[in-house]
Protein backbone atom coordinates (compact mmCIF):
# COMPACT_ATOMS: atom_id res chain seq x y z
CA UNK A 1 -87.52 25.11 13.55
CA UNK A 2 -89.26 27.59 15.76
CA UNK A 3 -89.57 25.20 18.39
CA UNK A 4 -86.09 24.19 18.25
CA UNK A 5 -84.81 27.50 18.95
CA UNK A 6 -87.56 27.99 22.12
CA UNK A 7 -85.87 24.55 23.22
CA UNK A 8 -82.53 25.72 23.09
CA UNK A 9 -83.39 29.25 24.77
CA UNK A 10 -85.15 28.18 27.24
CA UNK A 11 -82.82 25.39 28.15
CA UNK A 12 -80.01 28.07 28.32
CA UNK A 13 -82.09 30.12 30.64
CA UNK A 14 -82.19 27.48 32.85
CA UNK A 15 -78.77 26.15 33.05
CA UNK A 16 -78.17 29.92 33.08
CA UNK A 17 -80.39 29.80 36.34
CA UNK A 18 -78.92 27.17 37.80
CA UNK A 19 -75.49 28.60 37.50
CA UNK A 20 -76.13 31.63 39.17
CA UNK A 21 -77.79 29.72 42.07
CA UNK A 22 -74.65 27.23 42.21
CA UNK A 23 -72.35 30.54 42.46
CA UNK A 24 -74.53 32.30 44.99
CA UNK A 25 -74.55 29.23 46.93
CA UNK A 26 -70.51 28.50 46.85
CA UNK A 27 -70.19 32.07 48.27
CA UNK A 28 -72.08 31.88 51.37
CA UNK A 29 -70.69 28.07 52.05
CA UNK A 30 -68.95 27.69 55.49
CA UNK A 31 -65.34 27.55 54.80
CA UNK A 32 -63.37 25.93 57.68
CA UNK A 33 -59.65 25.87 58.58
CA UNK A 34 -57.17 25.35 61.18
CA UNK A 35 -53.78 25.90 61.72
CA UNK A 36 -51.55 25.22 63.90
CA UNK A 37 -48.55 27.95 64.33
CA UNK A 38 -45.42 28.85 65.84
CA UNK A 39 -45.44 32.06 68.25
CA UNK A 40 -42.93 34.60 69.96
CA UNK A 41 -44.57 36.33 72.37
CA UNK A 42 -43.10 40.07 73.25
CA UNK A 43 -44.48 41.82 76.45
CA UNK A 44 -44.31 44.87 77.99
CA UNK A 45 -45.61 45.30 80.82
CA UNK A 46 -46.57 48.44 83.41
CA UNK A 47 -47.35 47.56 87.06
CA UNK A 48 -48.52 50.00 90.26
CA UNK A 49 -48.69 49.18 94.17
CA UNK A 50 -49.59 51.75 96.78
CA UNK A 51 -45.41 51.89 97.14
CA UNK A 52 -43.73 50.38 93.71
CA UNK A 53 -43.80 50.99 89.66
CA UNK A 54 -42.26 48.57 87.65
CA UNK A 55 -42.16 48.58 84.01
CA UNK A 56 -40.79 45.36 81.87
CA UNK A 57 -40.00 43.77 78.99
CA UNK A 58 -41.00 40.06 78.76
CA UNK A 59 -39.74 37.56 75.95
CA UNK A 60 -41.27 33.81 75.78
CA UNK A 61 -41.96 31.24 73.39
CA UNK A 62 -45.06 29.61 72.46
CA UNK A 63 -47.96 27.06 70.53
CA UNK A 64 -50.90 28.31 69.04
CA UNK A 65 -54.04 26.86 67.05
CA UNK A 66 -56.37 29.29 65.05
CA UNK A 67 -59.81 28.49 63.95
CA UNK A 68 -61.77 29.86 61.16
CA UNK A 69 -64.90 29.48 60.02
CA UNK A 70 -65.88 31.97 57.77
CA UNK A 71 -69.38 32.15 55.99
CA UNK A 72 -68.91 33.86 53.24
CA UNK A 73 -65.90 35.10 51.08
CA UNK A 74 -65.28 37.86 53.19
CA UNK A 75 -66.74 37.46 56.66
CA UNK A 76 -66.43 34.70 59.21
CA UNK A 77 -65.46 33.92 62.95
CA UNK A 78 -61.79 33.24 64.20
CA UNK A 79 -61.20 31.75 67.32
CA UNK A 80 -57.19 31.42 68.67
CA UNK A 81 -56.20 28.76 71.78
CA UNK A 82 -52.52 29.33 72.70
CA UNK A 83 -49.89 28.23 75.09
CA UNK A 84 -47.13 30.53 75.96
CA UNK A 85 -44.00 29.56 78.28
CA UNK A 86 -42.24 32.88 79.25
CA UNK A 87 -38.45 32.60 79.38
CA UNK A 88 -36.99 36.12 80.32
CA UNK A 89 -38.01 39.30 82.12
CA UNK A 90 -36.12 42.56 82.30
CA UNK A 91 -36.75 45.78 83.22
CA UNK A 92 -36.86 48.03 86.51
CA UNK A 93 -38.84 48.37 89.63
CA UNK A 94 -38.99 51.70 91.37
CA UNK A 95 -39.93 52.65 95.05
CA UNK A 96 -40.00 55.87 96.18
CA UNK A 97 -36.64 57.47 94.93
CA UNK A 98 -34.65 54.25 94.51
CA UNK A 99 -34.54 52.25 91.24
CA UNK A 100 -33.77 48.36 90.97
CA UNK A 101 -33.20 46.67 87.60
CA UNK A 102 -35.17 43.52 87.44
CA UNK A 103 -33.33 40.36 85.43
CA UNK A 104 -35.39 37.32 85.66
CA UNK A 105 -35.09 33.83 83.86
CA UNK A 106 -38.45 32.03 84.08
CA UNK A 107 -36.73 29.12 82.36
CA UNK A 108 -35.83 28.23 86.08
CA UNK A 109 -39.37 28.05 87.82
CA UNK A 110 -41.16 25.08 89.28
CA UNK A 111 -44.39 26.72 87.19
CA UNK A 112 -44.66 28.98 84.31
CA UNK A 113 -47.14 28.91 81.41
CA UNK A 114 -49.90 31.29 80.03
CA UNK A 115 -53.24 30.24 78.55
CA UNK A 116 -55.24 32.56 76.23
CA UNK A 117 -57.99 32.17 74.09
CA UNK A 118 -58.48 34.69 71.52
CA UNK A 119 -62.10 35.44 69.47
CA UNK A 120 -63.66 37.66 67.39
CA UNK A 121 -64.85 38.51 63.65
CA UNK A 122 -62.67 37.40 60.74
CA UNK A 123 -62.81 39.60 57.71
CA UNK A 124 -61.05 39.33 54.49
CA UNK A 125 -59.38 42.35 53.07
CA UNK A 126 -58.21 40.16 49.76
CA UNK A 127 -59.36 36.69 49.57
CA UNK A 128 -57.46 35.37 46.08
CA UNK A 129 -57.32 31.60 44.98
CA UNK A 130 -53.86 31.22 46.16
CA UNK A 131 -53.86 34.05 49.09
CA UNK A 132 -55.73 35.98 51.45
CA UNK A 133 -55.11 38.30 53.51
CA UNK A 134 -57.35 39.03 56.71
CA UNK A 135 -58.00 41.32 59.99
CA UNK A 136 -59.37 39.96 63.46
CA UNK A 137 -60.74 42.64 65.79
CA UNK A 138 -61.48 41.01 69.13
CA UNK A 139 -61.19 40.11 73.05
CA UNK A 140 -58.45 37.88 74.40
CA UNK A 141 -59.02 35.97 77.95
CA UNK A 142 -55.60 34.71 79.47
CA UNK A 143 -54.69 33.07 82.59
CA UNK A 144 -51.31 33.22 83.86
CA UNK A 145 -49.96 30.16 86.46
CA UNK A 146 -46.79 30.33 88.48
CA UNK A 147 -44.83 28.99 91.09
CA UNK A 148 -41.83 30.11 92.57
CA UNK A 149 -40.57 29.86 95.84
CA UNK A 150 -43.44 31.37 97.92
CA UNK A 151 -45.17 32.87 95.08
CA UNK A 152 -47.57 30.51 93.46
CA UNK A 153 -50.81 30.82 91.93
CA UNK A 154 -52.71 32.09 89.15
CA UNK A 155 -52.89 35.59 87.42
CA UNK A 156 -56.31 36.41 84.95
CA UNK A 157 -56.23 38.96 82.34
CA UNK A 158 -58.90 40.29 80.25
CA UNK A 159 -58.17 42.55 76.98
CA UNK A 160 -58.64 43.41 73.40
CA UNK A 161 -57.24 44.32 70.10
CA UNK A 162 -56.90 42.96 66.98
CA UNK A 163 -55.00 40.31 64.12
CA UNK A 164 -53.75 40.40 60.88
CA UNK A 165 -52.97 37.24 59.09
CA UNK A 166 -51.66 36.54 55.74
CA UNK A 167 -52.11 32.72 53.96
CA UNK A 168 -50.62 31.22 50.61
CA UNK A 169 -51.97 27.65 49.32
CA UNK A 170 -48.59 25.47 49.43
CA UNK A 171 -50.66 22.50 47.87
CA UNK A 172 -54.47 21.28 47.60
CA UNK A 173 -56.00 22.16 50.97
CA UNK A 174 -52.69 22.81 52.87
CA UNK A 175 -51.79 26.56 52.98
CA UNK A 176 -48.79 28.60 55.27
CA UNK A 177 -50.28 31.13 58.04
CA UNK A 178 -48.29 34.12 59.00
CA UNK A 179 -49.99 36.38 61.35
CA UNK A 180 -49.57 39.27 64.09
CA UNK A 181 -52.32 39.89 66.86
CA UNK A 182 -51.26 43.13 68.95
CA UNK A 183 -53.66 42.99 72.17
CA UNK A 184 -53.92 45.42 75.32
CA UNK A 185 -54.58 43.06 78.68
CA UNK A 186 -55.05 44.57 82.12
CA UNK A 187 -55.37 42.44 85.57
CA UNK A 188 -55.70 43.68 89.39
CA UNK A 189 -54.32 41.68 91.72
CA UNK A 190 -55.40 41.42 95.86
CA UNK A 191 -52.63 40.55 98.08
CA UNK A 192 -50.62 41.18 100.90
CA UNK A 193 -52.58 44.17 101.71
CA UNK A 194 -52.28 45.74 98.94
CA UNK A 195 -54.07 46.01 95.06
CA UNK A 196 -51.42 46.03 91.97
CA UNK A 197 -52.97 47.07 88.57
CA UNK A 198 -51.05 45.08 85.80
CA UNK A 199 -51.40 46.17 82.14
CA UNK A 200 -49.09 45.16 79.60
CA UNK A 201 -49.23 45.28 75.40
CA UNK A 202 -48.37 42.05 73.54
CA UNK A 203 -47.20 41.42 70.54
CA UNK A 204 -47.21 37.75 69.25
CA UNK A 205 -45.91 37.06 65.77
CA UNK A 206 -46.60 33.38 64.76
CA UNK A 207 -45.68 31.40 61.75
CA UNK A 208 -47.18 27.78 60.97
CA UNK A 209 -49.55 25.87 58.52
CA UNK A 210 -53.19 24.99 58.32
CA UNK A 211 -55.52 23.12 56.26
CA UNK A 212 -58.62 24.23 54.91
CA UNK A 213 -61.91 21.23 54.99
């Protein structure tokens, strides 16, 4: 009888064992997603010359693909790749003591799209079995092309700040992203004889859905 009940113990101690391996293991497993969203990007935008200052509100529309890859439940890596197409810009431009509203439709333009890519650390404020809810502090790269009439070529922009994103799982592996990244860029620009220092705050809310591997 004795060596019944060691039997049972120890058998118990190991599936015991075993179980708390299995649930260590599941919470340092790489987790990957992507999504695909929806994005409105909002700009506004500060610009100096040796002669002008022109401040600006810019409105466009855009695509945008996040991944994640996160290592454990809370922390991971999140890299964004988007494509924005600007459609308005309005604002003014000032030199010396006379002021000129700007109204411009880039809808219009032989040219006009933005490339950014987006990365930093992903980490999980609340990570439930039907939502999370996460923050992305990071750098943003973006390269800006245009053509217009004489003016044609390509603007680069360098920057940081940060993302929140909120998920719910629709069904199985599919889940709805919702997310805001806020970023600060800044650019200075050679030409003409003159330097221009462009920095602008964006403000990108997307909306789209993802699935999780």
């Amino acid at each position: 009888m004795k060596k019944i009940i060691l039997s049972v113990l120890m058998a118990g101690v190991l599936v015991s064992g075993l179980s708390a391996r299995s649930s260590k293991k599941s919470s340092t497993s790489l987790d990957l997603s992507i999504d695909v969203n929806y994005a409105l990007p909002m700009i506004f935008q500060h610009s100096e010359t040796d002669i002008s200052t022109s401040d600006s509100f810019q409105f466009g529309m855009g695509i945008d693909t996040g991944i994640s890859l996160m290592l454990t439940d809370r922390l991971g890596a999140k890299v964004d790749v988007g494509f924005e197409f600007p459609q308005t810009n309005k604002g003014t431009i000032t030199v010396g003591p006379i002021e000129t509203k700007i109204n411009q439709d880039y809808r219009d333009w032989e040219k006009n799209f933005r490339f950014s890519i987006f990365f930093g650390p992903k980490i999980n404020l609340i990570n439930q079995r039907s939502y999370t809810v996460g923050i992305t502090p990071g750098f943003l790269f973006q390269s800006w092309a245009v053509k217009e009439g004489a003016l044609d070529g390509t603007i680069t922009y360098w920057g940081f700040g940060g993302e929140i994103d909120a998920t719910y799982t629709v069904s199985g592996n599919i889940y709805a992203n919702l997310s805001v990244p806020v970023v600060w860029l800044y650019s200075m620009k050679d030409g003409d004889h003159k330097t221009e220092d462009i920095s602008y705050w964006c403000i990108k809310p997307k909306i789209g859905v993802g699935y999780r591997f």
